[in-house]
Protein backbone atom coordinates (compact mmCIF):
# COMPACT_ATOMS: atom_id res chain seq x y z
CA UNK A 1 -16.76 3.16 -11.16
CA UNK A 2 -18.35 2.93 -7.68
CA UNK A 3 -17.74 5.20 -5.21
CA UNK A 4 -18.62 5.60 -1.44
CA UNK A 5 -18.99 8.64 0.95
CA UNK A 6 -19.59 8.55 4.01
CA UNK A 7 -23.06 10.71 5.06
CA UNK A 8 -22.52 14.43 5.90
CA UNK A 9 -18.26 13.75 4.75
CA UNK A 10 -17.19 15.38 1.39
CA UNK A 11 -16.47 13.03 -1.55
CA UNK A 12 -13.06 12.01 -3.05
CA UNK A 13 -12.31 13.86 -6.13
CA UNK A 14 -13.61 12.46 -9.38
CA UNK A 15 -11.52 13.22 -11.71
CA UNK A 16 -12.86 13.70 -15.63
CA UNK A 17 -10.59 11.55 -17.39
CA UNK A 18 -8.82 8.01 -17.39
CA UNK A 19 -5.50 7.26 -16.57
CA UNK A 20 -4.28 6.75 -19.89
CA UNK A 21 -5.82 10.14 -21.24
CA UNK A 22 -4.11 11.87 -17.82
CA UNK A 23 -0.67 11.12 -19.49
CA UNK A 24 -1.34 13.12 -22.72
CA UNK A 25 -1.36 16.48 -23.38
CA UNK A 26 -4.69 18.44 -24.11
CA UNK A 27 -5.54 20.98 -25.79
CA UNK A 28 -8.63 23.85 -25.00
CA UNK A 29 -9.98 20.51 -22.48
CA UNK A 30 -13.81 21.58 -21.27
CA UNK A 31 -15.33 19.57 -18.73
CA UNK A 32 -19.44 19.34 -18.10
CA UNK A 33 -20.73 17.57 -14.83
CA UNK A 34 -24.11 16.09 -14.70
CA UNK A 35 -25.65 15.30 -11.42
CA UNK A 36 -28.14 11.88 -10.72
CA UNK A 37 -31.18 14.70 -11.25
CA UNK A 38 -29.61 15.03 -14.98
CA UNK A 39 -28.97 18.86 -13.99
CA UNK A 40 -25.41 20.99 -14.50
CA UNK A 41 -23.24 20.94 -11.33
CA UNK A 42 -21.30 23.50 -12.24
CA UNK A 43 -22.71 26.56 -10.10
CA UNK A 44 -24.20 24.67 -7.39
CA UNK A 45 -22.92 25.30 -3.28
CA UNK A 46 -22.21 21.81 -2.42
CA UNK A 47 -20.05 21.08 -5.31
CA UNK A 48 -16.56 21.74 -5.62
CA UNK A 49 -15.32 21.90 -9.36
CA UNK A 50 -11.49 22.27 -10.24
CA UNK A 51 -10.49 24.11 -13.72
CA UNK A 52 -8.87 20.51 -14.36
CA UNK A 53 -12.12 18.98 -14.64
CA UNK A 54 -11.75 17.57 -10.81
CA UNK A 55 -15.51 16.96 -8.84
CA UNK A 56 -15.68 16.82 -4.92
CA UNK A 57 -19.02 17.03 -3.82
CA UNK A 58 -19.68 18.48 -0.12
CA UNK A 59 -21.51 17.13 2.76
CA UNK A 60 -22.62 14.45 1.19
CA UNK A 61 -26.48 13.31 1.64
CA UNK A 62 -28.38 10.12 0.85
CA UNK A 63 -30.21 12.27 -1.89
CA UNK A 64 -26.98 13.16 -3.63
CA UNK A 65 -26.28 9.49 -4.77
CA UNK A 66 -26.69 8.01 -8.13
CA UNK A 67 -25.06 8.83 -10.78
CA UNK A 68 -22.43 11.39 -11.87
CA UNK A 69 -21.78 11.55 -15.57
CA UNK A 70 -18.51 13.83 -16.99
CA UNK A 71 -18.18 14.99 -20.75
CA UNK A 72 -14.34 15.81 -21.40
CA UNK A 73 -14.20 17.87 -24.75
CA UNK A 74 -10.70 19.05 -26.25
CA UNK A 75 -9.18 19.50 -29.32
CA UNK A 76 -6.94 17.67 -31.73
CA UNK A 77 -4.76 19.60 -34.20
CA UNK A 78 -3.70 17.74 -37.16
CA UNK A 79 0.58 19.27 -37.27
CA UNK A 80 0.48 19.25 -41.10
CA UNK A 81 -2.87 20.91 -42.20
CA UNK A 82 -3.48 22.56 -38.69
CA UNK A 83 -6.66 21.23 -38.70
CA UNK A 84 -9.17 21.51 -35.98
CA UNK A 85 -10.96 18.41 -34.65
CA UNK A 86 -13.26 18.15 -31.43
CA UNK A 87 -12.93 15.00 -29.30
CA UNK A 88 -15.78 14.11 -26.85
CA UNK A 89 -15.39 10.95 -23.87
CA UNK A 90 -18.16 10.58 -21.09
CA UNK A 91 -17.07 8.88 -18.01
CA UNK A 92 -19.72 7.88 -15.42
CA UNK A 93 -19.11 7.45 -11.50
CA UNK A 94 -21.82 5.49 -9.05
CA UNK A 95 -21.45 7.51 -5.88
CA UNK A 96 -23.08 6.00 -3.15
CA UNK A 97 -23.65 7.32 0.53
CA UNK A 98 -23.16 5.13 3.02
CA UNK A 99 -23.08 4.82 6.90
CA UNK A 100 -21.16 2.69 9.67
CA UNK A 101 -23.12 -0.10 11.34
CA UNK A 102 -24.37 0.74 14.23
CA UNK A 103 -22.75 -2.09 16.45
CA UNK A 104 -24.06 -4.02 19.96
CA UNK A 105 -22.74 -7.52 20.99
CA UNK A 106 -24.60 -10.58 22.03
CA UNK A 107 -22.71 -12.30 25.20
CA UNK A 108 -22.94 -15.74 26.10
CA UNK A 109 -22.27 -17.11 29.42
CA UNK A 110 -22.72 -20.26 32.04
CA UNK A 111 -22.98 -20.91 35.22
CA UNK A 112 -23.48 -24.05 37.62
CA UNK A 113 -25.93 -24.05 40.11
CA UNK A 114 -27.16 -26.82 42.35
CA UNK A 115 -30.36 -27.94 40.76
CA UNK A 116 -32.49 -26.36 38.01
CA UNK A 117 -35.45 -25.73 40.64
CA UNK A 118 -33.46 -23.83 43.03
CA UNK A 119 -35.21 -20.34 43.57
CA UNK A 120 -32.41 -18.52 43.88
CA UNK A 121 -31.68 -19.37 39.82
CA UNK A 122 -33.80 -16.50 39.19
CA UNK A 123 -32.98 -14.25 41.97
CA UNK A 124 -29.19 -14.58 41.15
CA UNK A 125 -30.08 -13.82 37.23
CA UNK A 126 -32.12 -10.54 38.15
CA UNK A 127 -29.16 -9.47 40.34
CA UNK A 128 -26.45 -10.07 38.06
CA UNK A 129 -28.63 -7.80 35.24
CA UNK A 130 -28.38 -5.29 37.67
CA UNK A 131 -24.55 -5.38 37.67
CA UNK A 132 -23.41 -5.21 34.89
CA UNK A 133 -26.19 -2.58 33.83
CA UNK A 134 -24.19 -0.39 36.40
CA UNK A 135 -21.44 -1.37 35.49
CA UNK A 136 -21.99 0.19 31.80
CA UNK A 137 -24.97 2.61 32.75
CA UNK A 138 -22.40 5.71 32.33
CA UNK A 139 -21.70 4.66 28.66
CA UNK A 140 -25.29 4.82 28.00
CA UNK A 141 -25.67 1.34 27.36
CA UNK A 142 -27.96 -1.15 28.89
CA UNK A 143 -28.43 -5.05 28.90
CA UNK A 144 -31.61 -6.36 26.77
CA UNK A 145 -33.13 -9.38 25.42
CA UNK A 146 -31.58 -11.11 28.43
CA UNK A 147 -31.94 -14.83 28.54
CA UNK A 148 -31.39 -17.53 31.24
CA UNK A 149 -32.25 -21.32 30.84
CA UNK A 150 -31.11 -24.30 33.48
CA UNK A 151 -30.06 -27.33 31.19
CA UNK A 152 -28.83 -30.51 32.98
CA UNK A 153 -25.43 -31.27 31.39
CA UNK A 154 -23.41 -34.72 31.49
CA UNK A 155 -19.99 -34.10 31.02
CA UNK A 156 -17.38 -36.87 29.82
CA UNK A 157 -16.26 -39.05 32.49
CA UNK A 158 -18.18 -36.94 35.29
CA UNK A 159 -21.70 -36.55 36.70
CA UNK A 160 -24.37 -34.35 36.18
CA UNK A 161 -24.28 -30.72 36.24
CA UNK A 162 -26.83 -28.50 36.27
CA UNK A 163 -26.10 -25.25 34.74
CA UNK A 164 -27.54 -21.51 33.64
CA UNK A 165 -27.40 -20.88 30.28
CA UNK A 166 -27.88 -17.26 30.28
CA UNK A 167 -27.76 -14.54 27.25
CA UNK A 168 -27.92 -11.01 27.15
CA UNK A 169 -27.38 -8.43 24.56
CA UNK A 170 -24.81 -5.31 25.04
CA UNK A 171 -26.94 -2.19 23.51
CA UNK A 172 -25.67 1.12 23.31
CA UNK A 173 -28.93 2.67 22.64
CA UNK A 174 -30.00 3.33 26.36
CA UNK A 175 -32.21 6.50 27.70
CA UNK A 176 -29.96 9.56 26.88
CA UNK A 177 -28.26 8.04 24.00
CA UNK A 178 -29.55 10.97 21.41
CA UNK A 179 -28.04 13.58 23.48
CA UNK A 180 -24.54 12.51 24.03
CA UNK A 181 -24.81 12.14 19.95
CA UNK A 182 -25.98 15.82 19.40
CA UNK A 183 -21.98 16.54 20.92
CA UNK A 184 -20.97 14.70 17.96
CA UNK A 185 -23.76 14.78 15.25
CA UNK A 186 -22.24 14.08 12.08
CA UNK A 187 -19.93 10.96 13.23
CA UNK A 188 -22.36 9.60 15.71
CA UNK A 189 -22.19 6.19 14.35
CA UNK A 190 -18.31 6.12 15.64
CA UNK A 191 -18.79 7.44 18.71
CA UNK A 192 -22.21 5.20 19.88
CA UNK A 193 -19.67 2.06 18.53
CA UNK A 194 -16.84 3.41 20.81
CA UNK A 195 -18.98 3.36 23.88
CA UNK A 196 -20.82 -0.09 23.37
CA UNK A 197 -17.15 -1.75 22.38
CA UNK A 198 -16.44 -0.31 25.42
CA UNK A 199 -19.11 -1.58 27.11
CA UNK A 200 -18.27 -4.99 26.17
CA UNK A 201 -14.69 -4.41 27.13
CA UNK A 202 -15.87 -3.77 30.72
CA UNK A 203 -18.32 -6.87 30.74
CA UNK A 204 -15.86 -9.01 29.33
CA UNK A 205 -13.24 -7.96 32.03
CA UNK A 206 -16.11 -8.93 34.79
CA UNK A 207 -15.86 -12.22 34.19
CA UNK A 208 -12.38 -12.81 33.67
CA UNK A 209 -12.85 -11.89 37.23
CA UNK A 210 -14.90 -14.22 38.24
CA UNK A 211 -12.31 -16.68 37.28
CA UNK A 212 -9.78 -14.73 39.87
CA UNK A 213 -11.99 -14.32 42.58
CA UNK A 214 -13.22 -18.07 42.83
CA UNK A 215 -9.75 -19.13 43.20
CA UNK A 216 -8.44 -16.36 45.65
CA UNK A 217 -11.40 -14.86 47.21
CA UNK A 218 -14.06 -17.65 48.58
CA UNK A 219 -12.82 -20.57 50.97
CA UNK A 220 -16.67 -22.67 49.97
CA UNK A 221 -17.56 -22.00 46.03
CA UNK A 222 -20.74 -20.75 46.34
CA UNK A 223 -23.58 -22.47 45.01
CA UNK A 224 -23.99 -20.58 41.97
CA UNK A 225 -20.62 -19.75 40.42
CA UNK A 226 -19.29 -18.48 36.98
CA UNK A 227 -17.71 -21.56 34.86
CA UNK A 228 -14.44 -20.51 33.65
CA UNK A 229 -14.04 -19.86 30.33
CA UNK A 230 -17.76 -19.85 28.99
CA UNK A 231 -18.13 -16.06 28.32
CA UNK A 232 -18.56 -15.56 24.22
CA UNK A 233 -19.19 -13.06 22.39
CA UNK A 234 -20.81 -12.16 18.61
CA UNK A 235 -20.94 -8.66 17.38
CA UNK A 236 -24.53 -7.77 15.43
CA UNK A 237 -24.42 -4.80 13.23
CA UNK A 238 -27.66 -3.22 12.34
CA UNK A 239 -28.65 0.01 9.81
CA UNK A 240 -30.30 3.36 9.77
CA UNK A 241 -33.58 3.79 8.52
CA UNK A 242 -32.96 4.01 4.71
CA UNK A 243 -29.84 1.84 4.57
CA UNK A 244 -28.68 -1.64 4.35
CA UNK A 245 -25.30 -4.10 3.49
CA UNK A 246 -25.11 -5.72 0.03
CA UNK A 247 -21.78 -7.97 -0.04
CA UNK A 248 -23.06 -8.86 -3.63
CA UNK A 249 -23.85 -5.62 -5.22
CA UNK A 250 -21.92 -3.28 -2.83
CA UNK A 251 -18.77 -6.17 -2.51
CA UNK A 252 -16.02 -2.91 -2.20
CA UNK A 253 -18.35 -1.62 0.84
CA UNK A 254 -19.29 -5.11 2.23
CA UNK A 255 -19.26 -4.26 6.05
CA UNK A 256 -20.67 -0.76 5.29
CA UNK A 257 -24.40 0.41 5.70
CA UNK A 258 -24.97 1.39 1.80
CA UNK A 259 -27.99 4.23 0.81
CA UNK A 260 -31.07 1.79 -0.31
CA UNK A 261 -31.13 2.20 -3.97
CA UNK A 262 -34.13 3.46 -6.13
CA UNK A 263 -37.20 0.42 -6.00
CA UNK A 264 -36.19 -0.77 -2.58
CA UNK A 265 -36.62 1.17 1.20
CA UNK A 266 -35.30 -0.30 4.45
CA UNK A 267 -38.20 1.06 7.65
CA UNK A 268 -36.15 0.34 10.41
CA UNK A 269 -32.88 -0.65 12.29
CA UNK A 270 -32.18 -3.79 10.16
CA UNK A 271 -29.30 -4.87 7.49
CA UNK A 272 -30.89 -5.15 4.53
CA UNK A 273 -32.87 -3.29 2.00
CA UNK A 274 -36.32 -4.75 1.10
CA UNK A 275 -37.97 -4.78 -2.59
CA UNK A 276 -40.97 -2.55 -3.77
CA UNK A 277 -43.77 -4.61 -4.65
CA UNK A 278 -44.61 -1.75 -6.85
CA UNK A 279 -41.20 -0.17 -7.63
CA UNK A 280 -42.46 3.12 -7.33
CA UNK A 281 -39.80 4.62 -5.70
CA UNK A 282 -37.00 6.27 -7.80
CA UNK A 283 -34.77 7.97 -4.68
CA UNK A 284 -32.01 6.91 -2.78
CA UNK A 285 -32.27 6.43 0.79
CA UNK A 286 -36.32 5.78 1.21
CA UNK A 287 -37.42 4.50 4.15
CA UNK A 288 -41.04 3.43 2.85
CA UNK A 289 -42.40 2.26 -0.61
């Protein structure tokens, strides 16, 4: 059975039996937890052990996954002879820590201008970075890997436009970021999403009003003007250090930033966890072979 916890949260409980056993009766029932380091549980501060048999472990780390192994003993007392016999079932869990994405959103959006060689093409595209920075500078977020390309465009049935192509990418990892996390350290992930899906809330609404203001503000469209209806939007999820997405092996935690397992690392902010060339890594969570 696979099981994820979210980093620093406490785990579901495990509980040391199946379904069909949890319908019987049991008699003298001893339960012994085994941790991934092949150590007793029992005893330690960041587990929580019923007298049921039931396993919640507490604040849960990348180096607490792997695997948790459960030995039920009881006894089974023949009603004739009153004989004694011991029974003894393992049951294994996977527990995995895992994190949220950490979110930003790549925004697409045109505009016509007069001619591709018009100097103001660039001016206008420095200026409009500058907006919408401001506009989103209290969330700290910030614009990057901003984009703008004039393509001459032929339209059905009309003549030739010339328009800005321009891209940009919503971040919310601007100057200042790690300090407005330390107010919220262990669910940071939430809160830095929050902000940037505000962000692009607040972008978004910019140039639905560009659509408003052409119509009711300006008497001559200016030369450069929004094109209604172009702005688009992707969302691209990246990882912690030490974490990537698995669809395949992790299929119950697809859109979730899974603990690298032992053999493979993950060095920086992207979504998947690499191979060792020489698997000599046996922890969970490394962020270098």
């Amino acid at each position: 059975v696979s099981i994820y916890v979210k980093v620093f949260a406490n785990s579901p409980f495990l509980v040391c039996m199946d379904l069909a056993r949890s319908q019987e009766e049991l008699i003298d029932p001893k339960y012994l937890w085994i941790g991934p380091d092949g150590k007793k549980l029992e005893g330690r501060r960041y587990v929580n052990l019923t007298e049921t048999g039931k396993l919640m472990v507490m604040g849960f780390k990348e180096s607490m996954s792997g695997a948790y192994t459960c030995t039920l003993s009881h006894k089974i007392i023949e009603t004739t002879t009153q004989e004694e016999r011991e029974m003894f079932e393992a049951y294994q869990f996977m527990v995995y820590a895992y994190r949220e994405a950490d979110h930003a959103y790549q925004v697409f959006v045109r505009f016509t201008t007069r001619e591709c060689e018009l100097a103001a093409n660039s001016l206008f595209f420095e200026e409009l970075k500058k907006i919408l920075n401001n506009i989103i500078s209290d969330l700290t977020c910030h614009i990057i890997d901003s984009s703008c390309k004039c393509h001459s465009v032929k339209l059905p049935k009309q003549g030739l436009l010339h328009e800005l192509f321009v891209s940009f990418q919503v971040n919310p990892f601007a100057p200042g970021w790690e300090e407005v996390c330390h107010q919220v350290p262990y669910d940071c992930e939430d809160a830095t999403n929050m902000r940037v899906q505000e962000a692009r809330d607040r972008i978004g609404e910019f140039f639905h009003k560009q659509t408003y203001a052409l119509k009711h503000w300006f008497q001559t469209v200016p030369i450069i003007h929004y094109m209604d209806n172009s702005f688009s939007v992707i969302r691209i999820d990246s990882c912690r250090p030490g974490f990537g997405k698995n669809d395949i092996t992790h299929e119950n935690c697809a859109s979730c930033c899974v603990v690298c397992g032992p053999g493979t690392f993950s060095p920086n902010n992207e979504v998947t966890c690499q191979t060792c060339t020489r698997p000599r890594v046996k922890m969970y969570g490394a962020r270098s072979c």
